[in-house]
Protein backbone atom coordinates (compact mmCIF):
# COMPACT_ATOMS: atom_id res chain seq x y z
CA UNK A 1 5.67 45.97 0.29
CA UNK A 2 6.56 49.67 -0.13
CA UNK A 3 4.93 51.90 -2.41
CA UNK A 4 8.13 52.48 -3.64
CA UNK A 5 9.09 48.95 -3.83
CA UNK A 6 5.46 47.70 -5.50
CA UNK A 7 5.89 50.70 -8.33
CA UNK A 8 8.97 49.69 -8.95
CA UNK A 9 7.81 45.80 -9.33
CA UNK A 10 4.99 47.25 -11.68
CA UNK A 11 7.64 48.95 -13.98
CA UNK A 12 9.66 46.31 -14.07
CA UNK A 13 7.26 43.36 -14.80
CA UNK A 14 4.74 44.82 -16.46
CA UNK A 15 5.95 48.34 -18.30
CA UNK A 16 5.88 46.75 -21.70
CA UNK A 17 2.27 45.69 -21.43
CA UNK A 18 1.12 48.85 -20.08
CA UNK A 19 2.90 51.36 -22.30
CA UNK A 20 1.58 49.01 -25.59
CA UNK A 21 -2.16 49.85 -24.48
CA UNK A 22 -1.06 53.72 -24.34
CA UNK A 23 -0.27 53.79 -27.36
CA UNK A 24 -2.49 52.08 -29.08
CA UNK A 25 -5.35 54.22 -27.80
CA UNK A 26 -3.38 57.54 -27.73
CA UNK A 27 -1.51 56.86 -31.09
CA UNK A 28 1.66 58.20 -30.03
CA UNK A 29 4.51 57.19 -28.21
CA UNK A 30 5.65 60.20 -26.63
CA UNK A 31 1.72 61.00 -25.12
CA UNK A 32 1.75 57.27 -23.85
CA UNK A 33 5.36 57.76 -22.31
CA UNK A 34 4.24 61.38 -20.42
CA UNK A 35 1.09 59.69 -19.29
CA UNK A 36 2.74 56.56 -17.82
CA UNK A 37 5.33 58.63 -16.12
CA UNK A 38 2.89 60.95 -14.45
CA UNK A 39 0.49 57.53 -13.56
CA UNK A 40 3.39 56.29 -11.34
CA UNK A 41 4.39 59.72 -10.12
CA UNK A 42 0.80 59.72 -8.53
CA UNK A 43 1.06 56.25 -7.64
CA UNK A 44 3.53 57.25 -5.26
CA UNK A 45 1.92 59.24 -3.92
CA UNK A 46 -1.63 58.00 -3.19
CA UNK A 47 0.15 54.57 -2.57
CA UNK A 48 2.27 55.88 0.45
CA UNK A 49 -1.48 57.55 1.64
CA UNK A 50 -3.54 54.78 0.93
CA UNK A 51 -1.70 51.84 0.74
CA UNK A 52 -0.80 49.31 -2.31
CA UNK A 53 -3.70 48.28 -4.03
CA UNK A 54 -4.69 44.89 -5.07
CA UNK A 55 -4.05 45.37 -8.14
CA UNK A 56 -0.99 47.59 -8.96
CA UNK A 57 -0.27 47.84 -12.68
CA UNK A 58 -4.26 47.34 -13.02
CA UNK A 59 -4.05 51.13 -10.85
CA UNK A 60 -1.59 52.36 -13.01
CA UNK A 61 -3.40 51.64 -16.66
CA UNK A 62 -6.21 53.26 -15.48
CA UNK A 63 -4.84 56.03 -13.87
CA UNK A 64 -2.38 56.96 -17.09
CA UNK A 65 -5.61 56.16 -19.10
CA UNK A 66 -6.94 59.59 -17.00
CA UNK A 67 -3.58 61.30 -17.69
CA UNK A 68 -4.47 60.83 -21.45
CA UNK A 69 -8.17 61.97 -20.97
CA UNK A 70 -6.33 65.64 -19.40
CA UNK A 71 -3.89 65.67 -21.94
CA UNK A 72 -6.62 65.66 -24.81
CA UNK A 73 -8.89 67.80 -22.34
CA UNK A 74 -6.28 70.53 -22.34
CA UNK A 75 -5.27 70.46 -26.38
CA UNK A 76 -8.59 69.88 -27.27
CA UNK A 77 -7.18 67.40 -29.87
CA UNK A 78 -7.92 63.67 -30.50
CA UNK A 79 -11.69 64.40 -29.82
CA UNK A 80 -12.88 61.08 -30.65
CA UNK A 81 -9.93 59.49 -28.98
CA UNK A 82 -11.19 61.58 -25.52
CA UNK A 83 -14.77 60.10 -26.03
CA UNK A 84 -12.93 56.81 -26.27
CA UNK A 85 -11.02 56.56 -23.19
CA UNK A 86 -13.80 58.35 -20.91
CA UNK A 87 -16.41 55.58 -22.40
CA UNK A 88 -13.35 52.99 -21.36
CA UNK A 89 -12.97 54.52 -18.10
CA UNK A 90 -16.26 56.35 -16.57
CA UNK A 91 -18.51 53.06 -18.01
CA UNK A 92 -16.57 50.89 -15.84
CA UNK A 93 -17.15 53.36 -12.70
CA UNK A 94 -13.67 53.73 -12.30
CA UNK A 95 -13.27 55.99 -8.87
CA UNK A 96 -10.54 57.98 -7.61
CA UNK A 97 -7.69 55.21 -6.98
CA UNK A 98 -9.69 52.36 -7.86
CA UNK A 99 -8.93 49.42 -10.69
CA UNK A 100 -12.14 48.49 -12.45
CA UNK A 101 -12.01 44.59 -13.80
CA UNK A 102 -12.22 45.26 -17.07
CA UNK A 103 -8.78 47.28 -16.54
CA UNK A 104 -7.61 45.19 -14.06
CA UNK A 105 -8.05 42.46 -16.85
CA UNK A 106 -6.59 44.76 -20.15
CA UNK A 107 -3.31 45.43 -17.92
CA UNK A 108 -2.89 41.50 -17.41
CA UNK A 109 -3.53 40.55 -20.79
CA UNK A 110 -2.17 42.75 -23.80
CA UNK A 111 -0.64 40.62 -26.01
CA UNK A 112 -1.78 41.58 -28.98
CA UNK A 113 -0.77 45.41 -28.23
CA UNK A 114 2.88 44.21 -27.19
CA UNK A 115 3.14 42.39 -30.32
CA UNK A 116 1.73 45.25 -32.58
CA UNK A 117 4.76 47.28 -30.58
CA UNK A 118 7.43 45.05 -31.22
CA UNK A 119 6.98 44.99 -34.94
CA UNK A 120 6.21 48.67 -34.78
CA UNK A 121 9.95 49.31 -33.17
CA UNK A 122 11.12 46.58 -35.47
CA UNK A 123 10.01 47.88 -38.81
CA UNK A 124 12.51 47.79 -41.82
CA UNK A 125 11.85 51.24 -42.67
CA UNK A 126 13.47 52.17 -39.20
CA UNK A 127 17.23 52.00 -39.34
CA UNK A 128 18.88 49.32 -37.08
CA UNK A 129 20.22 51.43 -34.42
CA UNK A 130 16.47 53.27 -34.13
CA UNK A 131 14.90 50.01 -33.70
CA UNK A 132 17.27 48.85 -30.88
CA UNK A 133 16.68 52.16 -29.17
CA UNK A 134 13.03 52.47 -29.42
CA UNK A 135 12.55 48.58 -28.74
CA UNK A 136 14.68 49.22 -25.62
CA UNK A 137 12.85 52.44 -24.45
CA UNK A 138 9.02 51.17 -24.96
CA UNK A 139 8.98 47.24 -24.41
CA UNK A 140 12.12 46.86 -22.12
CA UNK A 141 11.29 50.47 -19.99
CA UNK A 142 15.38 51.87 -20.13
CA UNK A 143 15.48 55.44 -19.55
CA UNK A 144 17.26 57.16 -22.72
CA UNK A 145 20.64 57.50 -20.20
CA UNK A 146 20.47 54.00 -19.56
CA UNK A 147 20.09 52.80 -23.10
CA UNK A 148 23.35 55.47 -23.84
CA UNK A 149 25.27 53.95 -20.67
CA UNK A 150 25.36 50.42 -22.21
CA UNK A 151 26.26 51.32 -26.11
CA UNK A 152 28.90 53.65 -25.02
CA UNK A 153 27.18 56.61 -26.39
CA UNK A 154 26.51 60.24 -25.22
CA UNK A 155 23.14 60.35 -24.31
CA UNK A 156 21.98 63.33 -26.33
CA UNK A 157 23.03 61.13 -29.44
CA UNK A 158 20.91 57.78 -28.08
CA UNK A 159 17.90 60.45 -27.35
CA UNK A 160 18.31 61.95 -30.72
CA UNK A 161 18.19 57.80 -32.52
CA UNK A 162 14.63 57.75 -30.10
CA UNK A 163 13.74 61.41 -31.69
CA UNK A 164 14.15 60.40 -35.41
CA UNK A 165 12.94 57.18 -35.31
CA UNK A 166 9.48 58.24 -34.22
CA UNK A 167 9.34 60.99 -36.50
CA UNK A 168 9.63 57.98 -39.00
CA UNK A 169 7.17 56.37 -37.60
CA UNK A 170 5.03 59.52 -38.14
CA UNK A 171 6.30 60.46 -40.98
CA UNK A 172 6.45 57.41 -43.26
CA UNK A 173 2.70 56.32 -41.18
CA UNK A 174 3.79 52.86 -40.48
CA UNK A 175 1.24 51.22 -39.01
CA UNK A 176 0.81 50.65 -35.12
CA UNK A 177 -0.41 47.01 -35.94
CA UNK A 178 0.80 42.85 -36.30
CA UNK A 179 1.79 42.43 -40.36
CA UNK A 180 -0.63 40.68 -42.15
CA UNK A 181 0.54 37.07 -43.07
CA UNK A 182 2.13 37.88 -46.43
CA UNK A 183 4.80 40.01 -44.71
CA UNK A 184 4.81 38.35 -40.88
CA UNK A 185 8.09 36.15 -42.10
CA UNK A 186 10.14 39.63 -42.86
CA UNK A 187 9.00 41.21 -40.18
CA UNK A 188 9.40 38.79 -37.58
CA UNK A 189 12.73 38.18 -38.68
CA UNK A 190 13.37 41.99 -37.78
CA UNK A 191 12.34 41.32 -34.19
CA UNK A 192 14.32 38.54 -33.69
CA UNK A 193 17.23 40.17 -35.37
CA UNK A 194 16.84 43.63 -32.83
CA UNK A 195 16.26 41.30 -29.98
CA UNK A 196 19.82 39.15 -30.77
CA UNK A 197 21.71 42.56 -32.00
CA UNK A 198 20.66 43.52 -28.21
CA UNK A 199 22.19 40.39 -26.86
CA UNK A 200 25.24 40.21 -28.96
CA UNK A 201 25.96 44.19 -27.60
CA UNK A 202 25.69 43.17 -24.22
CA UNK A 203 27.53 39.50 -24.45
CA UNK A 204 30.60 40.56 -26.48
CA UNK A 205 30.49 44.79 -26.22
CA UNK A 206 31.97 46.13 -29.02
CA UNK A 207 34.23 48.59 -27.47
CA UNK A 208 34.69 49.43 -23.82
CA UNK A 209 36.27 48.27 -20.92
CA UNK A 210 34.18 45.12 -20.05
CA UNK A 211 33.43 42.31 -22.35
CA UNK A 212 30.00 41.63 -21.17
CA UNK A 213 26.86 44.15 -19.87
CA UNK A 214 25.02 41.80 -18.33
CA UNK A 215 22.03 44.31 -18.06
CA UNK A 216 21.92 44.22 -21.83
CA UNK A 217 21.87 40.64 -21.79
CA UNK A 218 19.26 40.29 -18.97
CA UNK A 219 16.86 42.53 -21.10
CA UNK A 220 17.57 41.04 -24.41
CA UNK A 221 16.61 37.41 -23.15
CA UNK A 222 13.20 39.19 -21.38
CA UNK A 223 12.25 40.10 -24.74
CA UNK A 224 12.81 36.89 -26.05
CA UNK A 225 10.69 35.64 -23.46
CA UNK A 226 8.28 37.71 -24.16
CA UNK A 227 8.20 36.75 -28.10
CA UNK A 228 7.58 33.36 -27.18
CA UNK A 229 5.23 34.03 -25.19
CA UNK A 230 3.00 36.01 -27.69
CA UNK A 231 4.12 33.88 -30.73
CA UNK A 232 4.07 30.35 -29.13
CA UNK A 233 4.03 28.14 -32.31
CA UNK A 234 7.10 29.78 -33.99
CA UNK A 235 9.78 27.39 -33.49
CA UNK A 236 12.64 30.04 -34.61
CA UNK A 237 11.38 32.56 -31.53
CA UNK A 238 12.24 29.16 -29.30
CA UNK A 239 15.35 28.63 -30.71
CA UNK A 240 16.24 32.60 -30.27
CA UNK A 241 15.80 32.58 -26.38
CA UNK A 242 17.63 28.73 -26.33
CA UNK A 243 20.53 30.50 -27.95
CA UNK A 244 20.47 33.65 -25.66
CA UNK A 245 20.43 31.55 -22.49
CA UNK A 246 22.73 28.91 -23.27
CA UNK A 247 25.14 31.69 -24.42
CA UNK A 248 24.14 33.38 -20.88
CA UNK A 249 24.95 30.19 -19.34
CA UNK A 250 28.72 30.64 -18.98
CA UNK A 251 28.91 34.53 -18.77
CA UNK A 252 30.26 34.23 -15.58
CA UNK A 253 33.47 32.26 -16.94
CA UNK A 254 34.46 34.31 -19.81
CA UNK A 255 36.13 36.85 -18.16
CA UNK A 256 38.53 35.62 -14.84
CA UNK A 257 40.93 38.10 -13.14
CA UNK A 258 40.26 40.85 -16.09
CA UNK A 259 41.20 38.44 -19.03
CA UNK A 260 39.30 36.58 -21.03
CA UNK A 261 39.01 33.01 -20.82
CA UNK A 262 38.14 31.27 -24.03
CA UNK A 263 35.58 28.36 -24.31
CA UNK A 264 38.38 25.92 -23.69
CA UNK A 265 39.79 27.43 -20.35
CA UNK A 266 36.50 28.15 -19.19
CA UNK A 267 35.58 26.47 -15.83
CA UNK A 268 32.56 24.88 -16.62
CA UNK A 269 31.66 23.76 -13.39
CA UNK A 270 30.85 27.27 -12.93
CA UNK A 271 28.24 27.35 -15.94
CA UNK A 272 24.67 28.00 -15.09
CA UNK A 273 22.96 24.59 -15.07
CA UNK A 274 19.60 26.27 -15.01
CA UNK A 275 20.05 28.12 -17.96
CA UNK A 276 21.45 25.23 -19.85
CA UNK A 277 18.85 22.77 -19.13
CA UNK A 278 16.46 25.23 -20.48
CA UNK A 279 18.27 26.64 -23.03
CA UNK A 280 18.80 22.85 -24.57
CA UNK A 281 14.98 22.10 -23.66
CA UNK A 282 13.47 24.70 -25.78
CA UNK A 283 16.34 23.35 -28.48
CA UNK A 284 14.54 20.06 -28.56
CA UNK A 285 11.18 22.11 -28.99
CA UNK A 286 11.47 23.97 -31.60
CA UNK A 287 13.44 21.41 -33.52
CA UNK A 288 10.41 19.12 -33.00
CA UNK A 289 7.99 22.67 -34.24
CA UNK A 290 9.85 23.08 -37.10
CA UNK A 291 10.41 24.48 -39.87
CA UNK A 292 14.19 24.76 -39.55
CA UNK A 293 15.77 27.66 -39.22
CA UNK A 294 18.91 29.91 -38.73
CA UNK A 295 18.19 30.66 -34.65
CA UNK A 296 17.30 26.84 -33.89
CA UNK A 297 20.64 25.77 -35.57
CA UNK A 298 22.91 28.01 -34.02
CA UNK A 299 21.36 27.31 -30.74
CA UNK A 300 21.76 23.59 -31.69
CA UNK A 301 25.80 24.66 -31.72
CA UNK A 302 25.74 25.92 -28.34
CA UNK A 303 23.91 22.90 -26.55
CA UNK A 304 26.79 20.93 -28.20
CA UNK A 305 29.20 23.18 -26.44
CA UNK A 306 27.11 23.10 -23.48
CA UNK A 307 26.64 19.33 -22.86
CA UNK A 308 30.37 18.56 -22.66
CA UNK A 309 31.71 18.08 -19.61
CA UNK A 310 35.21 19.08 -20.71
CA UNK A 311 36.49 20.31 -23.68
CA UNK A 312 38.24 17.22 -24.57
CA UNK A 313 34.60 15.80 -25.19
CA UNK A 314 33.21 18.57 -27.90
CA UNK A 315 31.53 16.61 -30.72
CA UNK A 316 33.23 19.22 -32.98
CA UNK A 317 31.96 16.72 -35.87
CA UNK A 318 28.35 17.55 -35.19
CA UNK A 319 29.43 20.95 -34.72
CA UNK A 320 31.04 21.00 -38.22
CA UNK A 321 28.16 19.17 -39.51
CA UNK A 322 25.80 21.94 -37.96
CA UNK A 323 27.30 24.78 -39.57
CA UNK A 324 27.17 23.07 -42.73
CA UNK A 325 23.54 23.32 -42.54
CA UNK A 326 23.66 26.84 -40.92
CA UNK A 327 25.79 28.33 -44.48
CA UNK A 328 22.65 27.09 -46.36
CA UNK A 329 20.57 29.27 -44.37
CA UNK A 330 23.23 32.05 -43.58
CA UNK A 331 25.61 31.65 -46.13
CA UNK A 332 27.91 34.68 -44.88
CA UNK A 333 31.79 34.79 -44.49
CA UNK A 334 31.37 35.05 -40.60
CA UNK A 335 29.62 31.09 -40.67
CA UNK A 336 31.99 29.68 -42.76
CA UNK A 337 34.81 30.74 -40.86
CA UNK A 338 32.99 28.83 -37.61
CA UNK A 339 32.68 26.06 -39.91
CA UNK A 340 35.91 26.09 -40.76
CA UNK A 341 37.07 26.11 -37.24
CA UNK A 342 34.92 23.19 -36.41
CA UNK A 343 36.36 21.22 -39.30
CA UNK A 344 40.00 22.31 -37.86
CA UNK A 345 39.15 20.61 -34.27
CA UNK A 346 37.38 17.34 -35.98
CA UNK A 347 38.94 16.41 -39.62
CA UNK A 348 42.30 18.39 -38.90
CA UNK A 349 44.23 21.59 -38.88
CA UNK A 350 45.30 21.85 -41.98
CA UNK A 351 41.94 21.14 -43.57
CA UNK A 352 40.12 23.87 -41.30
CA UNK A 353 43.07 26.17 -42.16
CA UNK A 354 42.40 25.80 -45.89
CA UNK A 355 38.80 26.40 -44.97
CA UNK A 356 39.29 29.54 -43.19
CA UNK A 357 41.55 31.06 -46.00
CA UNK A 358 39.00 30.83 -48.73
CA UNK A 359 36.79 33.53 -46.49
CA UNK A 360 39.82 35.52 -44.98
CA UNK A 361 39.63 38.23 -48.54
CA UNK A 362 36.09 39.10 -47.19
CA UNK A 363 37.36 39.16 -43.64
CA UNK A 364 40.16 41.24 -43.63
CA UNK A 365 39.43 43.71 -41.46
CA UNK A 366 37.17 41.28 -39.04
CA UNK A 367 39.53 40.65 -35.96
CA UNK A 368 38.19 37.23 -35.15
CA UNK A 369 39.35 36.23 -38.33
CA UNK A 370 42.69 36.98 -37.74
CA UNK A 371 42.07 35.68 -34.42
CA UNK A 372 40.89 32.43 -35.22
CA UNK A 373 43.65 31.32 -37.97
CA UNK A 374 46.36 32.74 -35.50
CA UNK A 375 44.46 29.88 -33.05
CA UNK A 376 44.65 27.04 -35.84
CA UNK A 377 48.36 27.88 -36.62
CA UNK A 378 49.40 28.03 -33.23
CA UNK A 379 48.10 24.75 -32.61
CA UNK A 380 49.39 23.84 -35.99
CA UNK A 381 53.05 24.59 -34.02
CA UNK A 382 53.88 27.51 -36.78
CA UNK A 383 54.36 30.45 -34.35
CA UNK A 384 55.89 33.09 -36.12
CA UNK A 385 52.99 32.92 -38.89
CA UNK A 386 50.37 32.61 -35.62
CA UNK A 387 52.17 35.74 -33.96
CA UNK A 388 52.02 37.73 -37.47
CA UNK A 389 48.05 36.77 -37.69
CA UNK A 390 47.41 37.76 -33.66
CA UNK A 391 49.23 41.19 -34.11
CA UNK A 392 46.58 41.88 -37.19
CA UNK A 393 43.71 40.68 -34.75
CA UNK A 394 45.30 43.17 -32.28
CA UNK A 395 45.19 46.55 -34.68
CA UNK A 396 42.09 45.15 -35.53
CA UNK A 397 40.23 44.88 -31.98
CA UNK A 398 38.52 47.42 -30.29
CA UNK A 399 37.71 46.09 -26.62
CA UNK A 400 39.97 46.59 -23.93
CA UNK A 401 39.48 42.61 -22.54
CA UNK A 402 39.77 41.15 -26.05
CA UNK A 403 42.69 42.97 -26.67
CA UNK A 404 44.33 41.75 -23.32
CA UNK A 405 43.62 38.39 -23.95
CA UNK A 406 45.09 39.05 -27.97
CA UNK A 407 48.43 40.44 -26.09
CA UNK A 408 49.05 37.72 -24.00
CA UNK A 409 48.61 35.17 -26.64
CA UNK A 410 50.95 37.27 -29.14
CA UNK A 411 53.29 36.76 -25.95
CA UNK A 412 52.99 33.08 -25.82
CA UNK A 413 53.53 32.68 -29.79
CA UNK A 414 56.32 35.44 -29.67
CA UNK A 415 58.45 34.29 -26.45
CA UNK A 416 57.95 37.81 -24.96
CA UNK A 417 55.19 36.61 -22.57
């Protein structure tokens, strides 16, 4: 492998890991950033020298644990941090290039610095759109451009989110640390909430050309993964990365010739098996775990819609039945409505119709809702009332493929199609 190649590797598989031991001993995320970055800028360049070592990342901790050492060196600041990291380093004889074990072991197993990051990024005092930033820039390793590129924003605004929300972390002094038990339920619920708001961005882009970012998606599943793996026995982190990948599964079908395909025209051959079987395996996990939650239930939903061969064979009454649960966990306008949807396909039209007018004063200006009645009265055979509800979805929509897809439905309803 290249030097190139192997650094690469090391930043991609194990960036989170490494950059959650920087700052932990440097106490500050900019200082651990700068010293990471200059660690792989010399691993470059010994590696092409010298060769890969062994070890890779292990190189790389120690060598940005050096950078640190210089920084504090030359500021003569952090004194007792300096005395810290050269006990860490020089009492392990760590030599020019070399990986001592006891690094070699810190940069393979961190988890308890990755999860003190996570609920660092994904502390309530941080507004939403600084925790998806940060969470993206320090655990998932996207430059600032990158992070811009997939929100459709310009990048001096996503670097100036990344700015303020670690002055707020400075500021306000929240803790780099895991919650203690009396507040892990709150804040855990934050991470799992950044982690989905990441997914949901990349699987149904609010705005934009292209429906789905599949980078965005790729990384928001990652993180997932990694929740599990640092918080095994929480049943709702199980059902979070179930949902994600069964959702995942049939990304490929959603959009066909520019236009998107709803779950009914979707070719499901084409699904990803893979993702499927695991997505409805960790299902059956964590509803085994327990307790029941919000994540486990909606994933619940999707292995329904997953395990039918055609569309024809949708258990939309254990859908329905589902969602009735979900509203007692989530009782928001935005559930109902998929409830009442569900009820349309599996106790009738009219019925799910009613259902979906008792939330439509709170969903006025929610496209989907328009969206989704305009569906039910179509079907219903009342098209002039189904192409007065997709023309409201249409002023209402803000993605280029969505709105396709809204225009050639108003078409079919209208007769101009």
């Amino acid at each position: 492998m290249s030097a190139k190649a192997a650094a690469e590797s090391v930043f991609r598989e194990e960036h989170g890991r490494i950059i959650a031991a920087l700052i932990r001993i440097s106490g500050s995320f900019d200082r651990a950033e700068e010293a990471m970055q200059e660690a792989f800028a010399s691993a470059l360049s010994a590696w092409e020298e010298r060769g890969v070592p062994a070890n890779p990342a292990a190189w790389i901790t120690a060598a940005a644990h050096r950078k640190l050492i210089d920084q504090s060196r030359r500021e003569r600041t952090r004194r007792e941090k300096q005395e810290s990291l050269r006990y860490e380093i020089e009492s392990a004889g760590a030599g020019a290039g070399e990986a001592p074990a006891e690094l070699e072991q810190e940069a393979m197993h961190l988890p308890d610095d990755r999860l003190r990051l996570i609920f660092t990024c994904c502390h309530p005092a941080l507004p939403a759109e600084g925790q998806v930033a940060l969470t993206l820039r320090t655990l998932g390793g996207l430059a600032t451009d990158e992070i811009a590129k997939a929100f459709l924003v310009p990048e001096a605004t996503m670097a100036q989110r990344l700015v303020r929300a670690k002055r707020k972390i400075q500021e306000a002094r929240i803790p780099y640390e895991v919650p203690p038990p009396e507040r892990m339920a709150e804040r855990l619920a934050s991470a799992q909430t950044v982690i989905y708001l990441i997914f949901n961005e990349g699987y149904a882009a609010t705005s934009g050309d292209q429906l789905v970012r599949r980078e965005l998606c790729a990384e928001a599943i990652r993180l997932g993964r990694v929740l599990c793996e640092l918080m095994p026995g929480e049943a709702e982190n199980l059902g979070l990365l179930a949902l994600m990948l069964l959702h995942d599964s049939r990304r490929e079908t959603r959009v066909v010739d520019g236009e998107l395909a709803t779950l009914e025209e979707q070719d499901r051959a084409r699904w990803d098996g893979a993702e499927i079987a695991e997505g409805v395996a960790l299902v059956e996990q964590a509803l085994t775990r327990g307790p029941l939650g919000p994540y486990q239930l909606q994933a619940a939903i999707a292995a329904v819609h997953a395990q039918a061969r055609r569309a024809a064979e949708t258990d939309w009454a254990q859908i329905a039945a589902l969602y009735g649960r979900l509203v007692e966990f989530v009782p928001s306008p935005v559930v109902k409505l998929n409830r009442a949807v569900a009820v349309a396909m599996s106790e009738g039209l009219e019925r799910g119709l009613e259902e979906s007018e008792g939330v439509g004063g709170e969903l006025e200006r929610y496209y989907l809702y328009h969206a989704a009645r305009a569906d039910i009265l179509m079907r219903m055979g009342r098209k002039d009332e189904a192409a007065g509800a997709y023309r409201r979805a249409l002023e209402l929509a803000t993605n280029g493929v969505e709105r396709g897809f809204l225009r050639r439905r108003l078409g079919e309803v209208s007769g101009s199609g």
